[in-house]
Protein backbone atom coordinates (compact mmCIF):
# COMPACT_ATOMS: atom_id res chain seq x y z
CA UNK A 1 -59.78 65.93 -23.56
CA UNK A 2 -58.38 66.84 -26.96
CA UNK A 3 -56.70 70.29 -27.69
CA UNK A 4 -57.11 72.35 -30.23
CA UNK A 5 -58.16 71.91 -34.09
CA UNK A 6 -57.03 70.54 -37.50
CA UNK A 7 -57.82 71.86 -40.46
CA UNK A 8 -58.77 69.24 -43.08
CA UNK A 9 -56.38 68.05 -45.39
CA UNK A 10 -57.56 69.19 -49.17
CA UNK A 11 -59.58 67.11 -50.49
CA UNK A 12 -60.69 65.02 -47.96
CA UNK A 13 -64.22 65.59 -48.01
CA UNK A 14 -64.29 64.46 -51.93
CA UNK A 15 -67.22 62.08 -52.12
CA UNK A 16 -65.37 59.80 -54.38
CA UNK A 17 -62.45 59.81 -51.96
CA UNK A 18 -59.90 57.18 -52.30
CA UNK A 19 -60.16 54.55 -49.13
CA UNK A 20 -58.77 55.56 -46.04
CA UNK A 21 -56.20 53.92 -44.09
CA UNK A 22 -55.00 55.53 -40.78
CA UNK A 23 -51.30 54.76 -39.69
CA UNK A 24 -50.02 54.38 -36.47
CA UNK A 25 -47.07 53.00 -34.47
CA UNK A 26 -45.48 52.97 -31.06
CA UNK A 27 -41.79 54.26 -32.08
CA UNK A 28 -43.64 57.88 -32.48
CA UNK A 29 -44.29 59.92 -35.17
CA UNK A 30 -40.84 60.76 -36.52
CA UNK A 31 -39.94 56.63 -36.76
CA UNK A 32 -38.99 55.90 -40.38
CA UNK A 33 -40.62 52.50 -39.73
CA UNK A 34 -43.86 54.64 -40.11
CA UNK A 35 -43.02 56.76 -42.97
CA UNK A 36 -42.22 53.16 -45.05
CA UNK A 37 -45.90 52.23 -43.61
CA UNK A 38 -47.30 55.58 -44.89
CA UNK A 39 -45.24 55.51 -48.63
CA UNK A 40 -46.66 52.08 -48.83
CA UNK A 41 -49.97 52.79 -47.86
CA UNK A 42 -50.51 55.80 -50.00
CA UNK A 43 -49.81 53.80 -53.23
CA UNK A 44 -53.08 52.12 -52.51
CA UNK A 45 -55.67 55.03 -50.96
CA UNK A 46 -55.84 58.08 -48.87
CA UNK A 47 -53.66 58.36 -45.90
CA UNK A 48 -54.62 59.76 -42.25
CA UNK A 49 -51.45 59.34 -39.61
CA UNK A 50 -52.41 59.88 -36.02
CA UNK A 51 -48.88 58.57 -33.75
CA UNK A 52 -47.69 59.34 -30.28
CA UNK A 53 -45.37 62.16 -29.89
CA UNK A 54 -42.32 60.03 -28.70
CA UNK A 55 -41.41 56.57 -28.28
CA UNK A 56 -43.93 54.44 -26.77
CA UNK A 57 -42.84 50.85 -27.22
CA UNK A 58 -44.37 48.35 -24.63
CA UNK A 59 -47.33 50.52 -23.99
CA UNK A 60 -49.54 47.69 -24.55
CA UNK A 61 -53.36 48.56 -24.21
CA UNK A 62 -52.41 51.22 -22.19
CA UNK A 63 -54.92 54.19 -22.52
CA UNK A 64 -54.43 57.28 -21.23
CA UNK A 65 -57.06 58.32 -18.50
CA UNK A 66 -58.89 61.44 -16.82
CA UNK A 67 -55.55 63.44 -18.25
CA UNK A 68 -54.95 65.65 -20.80
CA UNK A 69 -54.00 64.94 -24.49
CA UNK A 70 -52.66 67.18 -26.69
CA UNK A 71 -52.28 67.59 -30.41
CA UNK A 72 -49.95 68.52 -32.67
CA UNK A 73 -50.24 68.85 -36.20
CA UNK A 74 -47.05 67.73 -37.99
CA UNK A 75 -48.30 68.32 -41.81
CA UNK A 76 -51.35 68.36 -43.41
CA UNK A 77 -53.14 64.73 -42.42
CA UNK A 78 -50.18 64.38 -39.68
CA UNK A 79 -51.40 64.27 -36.08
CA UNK A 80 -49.10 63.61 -33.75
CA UNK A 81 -50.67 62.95 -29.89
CA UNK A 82 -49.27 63.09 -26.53
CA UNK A 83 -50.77 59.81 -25.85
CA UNK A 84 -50.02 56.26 -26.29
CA UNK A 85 -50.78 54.03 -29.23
CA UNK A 86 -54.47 52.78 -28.13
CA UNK A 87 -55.11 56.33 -27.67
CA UNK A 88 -54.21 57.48 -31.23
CA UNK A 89 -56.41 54.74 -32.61
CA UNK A 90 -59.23 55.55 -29.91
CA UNK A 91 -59.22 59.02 -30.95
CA UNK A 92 -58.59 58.93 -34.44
CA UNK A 93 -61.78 56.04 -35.37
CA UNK A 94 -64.22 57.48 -32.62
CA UNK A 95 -63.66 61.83 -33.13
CA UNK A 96 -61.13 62.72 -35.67
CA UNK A 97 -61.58 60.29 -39.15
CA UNK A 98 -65.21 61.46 -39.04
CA UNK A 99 -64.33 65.14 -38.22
CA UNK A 100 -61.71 65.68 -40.76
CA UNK A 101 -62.87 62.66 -43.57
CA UNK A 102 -66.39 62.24 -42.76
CA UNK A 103 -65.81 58.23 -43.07
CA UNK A 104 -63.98 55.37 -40.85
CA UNK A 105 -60.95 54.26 -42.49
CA UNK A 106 -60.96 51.10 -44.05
CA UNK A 107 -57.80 49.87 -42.21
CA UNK A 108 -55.60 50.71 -39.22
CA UNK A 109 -51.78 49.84 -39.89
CA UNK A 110 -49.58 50.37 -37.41
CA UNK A 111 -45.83 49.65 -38.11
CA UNK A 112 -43.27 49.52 -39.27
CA UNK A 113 -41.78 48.93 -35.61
CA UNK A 114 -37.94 48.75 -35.06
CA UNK A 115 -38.09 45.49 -33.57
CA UNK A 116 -39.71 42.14 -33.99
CA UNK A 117 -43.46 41.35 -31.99
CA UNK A 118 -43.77 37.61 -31.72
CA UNK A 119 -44.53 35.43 -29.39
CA UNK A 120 -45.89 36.64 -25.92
CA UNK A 121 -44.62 39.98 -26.90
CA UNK A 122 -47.33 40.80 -28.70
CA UNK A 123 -49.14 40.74 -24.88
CA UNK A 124 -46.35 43.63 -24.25
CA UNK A 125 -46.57 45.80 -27.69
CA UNK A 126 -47.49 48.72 -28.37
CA UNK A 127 -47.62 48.35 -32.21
CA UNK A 128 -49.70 45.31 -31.52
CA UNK A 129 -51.89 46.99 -29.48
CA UNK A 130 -52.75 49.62 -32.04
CA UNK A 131 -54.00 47.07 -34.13
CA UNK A 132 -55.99 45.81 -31.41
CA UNK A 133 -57.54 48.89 -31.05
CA UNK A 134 -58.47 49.22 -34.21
CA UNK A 135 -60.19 45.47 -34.39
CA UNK A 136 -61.68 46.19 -30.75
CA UNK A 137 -63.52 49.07 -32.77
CA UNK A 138 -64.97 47.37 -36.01
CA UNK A 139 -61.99 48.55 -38.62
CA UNK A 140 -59.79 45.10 -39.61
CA UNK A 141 -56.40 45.93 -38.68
CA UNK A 142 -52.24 44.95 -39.44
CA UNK A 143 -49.72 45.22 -37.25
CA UNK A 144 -46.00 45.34 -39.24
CA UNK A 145 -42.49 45.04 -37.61
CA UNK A 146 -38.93 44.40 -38.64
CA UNK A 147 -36.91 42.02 -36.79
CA UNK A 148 -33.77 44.47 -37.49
CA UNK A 149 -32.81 47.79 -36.45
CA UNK A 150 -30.62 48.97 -39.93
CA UNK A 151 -32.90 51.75 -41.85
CA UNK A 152 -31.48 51.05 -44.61
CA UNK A 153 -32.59 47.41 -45.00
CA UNK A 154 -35.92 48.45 -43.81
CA UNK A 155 -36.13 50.90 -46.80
CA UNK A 156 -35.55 48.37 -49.53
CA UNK A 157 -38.70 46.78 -48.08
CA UNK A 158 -40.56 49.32 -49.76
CA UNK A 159 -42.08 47.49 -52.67
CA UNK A 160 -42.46 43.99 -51.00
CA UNK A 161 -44.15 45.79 -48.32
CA UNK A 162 -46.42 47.64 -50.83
CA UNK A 163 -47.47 44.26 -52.64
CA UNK A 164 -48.32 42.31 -49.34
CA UNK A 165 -50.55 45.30 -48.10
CA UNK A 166 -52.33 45.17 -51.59
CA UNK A 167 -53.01 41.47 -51.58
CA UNK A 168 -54.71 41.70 -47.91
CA UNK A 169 -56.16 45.06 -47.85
CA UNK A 170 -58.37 44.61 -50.91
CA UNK A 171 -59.91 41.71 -49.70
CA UNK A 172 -63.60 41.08 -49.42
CA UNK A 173 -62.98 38.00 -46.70
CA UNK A 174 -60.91 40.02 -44.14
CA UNK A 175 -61.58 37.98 -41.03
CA UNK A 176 -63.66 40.00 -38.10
CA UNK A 177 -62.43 39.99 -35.19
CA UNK A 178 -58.65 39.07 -36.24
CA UNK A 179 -55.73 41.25 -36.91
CA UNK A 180 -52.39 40.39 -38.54
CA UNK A 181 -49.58 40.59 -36.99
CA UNK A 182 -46.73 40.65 -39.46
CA UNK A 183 -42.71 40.13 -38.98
CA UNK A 184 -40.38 41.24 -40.90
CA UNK A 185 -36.90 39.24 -41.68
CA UNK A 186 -33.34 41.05 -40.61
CA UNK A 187 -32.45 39.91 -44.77
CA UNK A 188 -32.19 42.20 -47.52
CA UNK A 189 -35.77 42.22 -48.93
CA UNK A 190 -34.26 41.03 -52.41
CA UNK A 191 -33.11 37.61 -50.01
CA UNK A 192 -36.99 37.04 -48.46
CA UNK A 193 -37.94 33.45 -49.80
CA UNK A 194 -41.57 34.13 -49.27
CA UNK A 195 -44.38 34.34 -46.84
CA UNK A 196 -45.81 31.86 -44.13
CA UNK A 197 -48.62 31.82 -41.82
CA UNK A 198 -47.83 31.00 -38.61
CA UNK A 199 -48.79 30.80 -34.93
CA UNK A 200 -47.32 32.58 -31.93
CA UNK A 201 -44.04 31.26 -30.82
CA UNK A 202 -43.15 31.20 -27.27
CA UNK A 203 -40.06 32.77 -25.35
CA UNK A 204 -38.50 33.72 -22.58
CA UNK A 205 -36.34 36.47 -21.92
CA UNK A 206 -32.97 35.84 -19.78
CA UNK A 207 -31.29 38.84 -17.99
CA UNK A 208 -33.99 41.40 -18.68
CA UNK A 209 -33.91 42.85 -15.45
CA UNK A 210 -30.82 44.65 -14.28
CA UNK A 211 -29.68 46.73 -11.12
CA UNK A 212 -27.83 49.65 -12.59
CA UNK A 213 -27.14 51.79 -9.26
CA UNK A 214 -23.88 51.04 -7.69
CA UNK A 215 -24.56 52.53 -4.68
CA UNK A 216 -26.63 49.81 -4.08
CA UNK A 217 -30.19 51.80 -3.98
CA UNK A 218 -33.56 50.20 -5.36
CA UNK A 219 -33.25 51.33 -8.91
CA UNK A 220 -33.62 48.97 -11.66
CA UNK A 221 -33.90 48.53 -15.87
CA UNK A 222 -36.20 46.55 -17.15
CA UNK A 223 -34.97 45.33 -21.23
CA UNK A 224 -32.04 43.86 -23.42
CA UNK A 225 -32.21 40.72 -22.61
CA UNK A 226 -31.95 37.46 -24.35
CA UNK A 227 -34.83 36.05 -26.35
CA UNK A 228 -34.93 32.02 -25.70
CA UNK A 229 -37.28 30.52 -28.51
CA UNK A 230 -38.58 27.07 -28.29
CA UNK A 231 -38.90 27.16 -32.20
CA UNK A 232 -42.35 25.57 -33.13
CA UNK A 233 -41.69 24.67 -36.75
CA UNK A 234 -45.16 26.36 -37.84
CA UNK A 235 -44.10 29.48 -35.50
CA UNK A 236 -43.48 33.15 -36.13
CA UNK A 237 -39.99 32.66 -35.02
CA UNK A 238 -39.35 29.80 -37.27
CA UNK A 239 -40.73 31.86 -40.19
CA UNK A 240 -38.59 34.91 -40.24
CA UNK A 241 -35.50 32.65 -38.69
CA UNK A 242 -35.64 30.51 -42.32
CA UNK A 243 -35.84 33.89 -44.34
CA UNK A 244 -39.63 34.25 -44.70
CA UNK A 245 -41.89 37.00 -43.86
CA UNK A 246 -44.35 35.63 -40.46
CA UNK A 247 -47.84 36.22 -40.93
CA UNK A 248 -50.04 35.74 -37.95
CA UNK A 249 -53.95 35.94 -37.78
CA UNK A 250 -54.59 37.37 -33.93
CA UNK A 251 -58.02 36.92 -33.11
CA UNK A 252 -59.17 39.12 -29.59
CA UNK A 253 -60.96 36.19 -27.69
CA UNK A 254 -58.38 34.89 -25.22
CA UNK A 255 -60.51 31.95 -24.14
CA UNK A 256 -58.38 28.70 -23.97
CA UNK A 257 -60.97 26.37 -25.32
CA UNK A 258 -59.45 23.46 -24.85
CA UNK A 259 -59.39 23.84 -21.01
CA UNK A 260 -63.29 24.68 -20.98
CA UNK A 261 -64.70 21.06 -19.96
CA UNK A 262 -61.59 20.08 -17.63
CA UNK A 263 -62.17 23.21 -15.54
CA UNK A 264 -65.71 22.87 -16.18
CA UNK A 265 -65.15 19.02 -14.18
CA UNK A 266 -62.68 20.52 -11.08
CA UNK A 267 -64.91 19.81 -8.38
CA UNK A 268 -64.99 23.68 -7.42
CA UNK A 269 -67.14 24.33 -3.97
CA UNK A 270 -68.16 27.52 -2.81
């Protein structure tokens, strides 16, 4: 259940609208990873920003079920929602772009997260996941995150980040049934030698689980730990690791095809 209404932003019902694109991320709707997205994203059509009301990183696919979600309307064409990431694209592509813009947008970005998604955590993000969404429901899809954490290295991204959203979202050949999932370098954006596309990495975190209660009692904290990449020299982590923006096409069928006619031959009785 949604509450309450927006008024549409002015404008919006202009038949020869500029395209849409609907902005997202999991850091919530006051992250200036997202207002970078949504400067970026304006320069090339009409923006709609529906975001979670807090942080909401490692959400995953979560959606939010038989309970309440609010509304909140930030600005005009601001929506923030009490929900997680899957639900702001959910809600946004099947109610509130149709209500308010009478169209589906032609993308959903969802970025810039404080923090890099490679690797298996892209099975664990929320910014991810919002791109997911978004594919899941017919609209292609880009997920963007910044290996750092220092706003103001993010912010000279602005104009490389503008260019690389130009040169995929005008495409004609967008892939169905694939998102990108982009990575950011921890450079200065002036450093960035380029762009590669790359596969998932793989990692594993040491010393992400910690016991914080010295009394002893069950009570634990899950994060900070230590990243431990094997380094595939086509990889995400390779990528950004040699100075180079990561580019990686995500497509949503998790079927290891390679495994099909070996498991197809286990002699399986039941």
């Amino acid at each position: 259940m949604i509450s309450h209404q927006t008024s549409p932003p002015e404008g919006a019902r202009d038949e020869d609208a500029r395209p849409l694109f609907l902005c997202t991320n999991d850091d919530g709707i006051h992250a200036f990873g997202l207002e970078l997205l949504i400067q970026a994203a304006g320069k090339l059509g009409e923006v709609f920003v529906v975001a979670p009301d807090r942080q909401r990183s490692a959400s995953s696919q979560s959606l939010t079920l038989r309970s309440r979600i609010t509304k909140t309307e930030e600005s005009a064409g601001r929506l923030a929602l009490s929900g997680t990431p899957t639900d702001c694209v959910l809600i946004a592509v099947e109610k509130l772009c149709e209500q308010l813009y009478e169209r589906p947008p032609k993308f959903v970005l969802s970025g810039v997260n404080h923090g890099p998604n490679m690797g298996e955590d892209v099975l664990y993000s929320g910014t991810v996941a919002a791109a997911i969404e978004g594919t899941i429901l017919g609209v292609p899809s880009i997920a963007v995150s910044f290996m750092g954490q220092d706003d103001d290295r993010l912010a000279g991204y602005a104009d490389l980040l503008e260019r690389l959203l130009r040169g995929l979202v005008t495409r004609d050949d967008f892939p169905e049934e694939t998102l990108l999932n982009i990575n950011l370098p921890d450079l200065p954006a002036s450093e960035v030698r380029g762009s590669r596309v790359t596969v998932l990495d793989s990692r594993q975190y040491v010393g992400s689980v910690n016991r914080l209660d010295p009394a002893g009692r069950d009570e634990f904290w899950i994060g900070d730990g230590t990243p431990d990449w094997k380094g595939r020299a086509d990889s995400d982590f390779s990528a950004v690791d040699a100075g180079y923006v990561s580019i990686t096409p995500l497509h949503l069928d998790l079927t290891n095809f390679r495994l099909i006619e070996k498991v197809r031959n286990w002699p399986l009785e039941l």
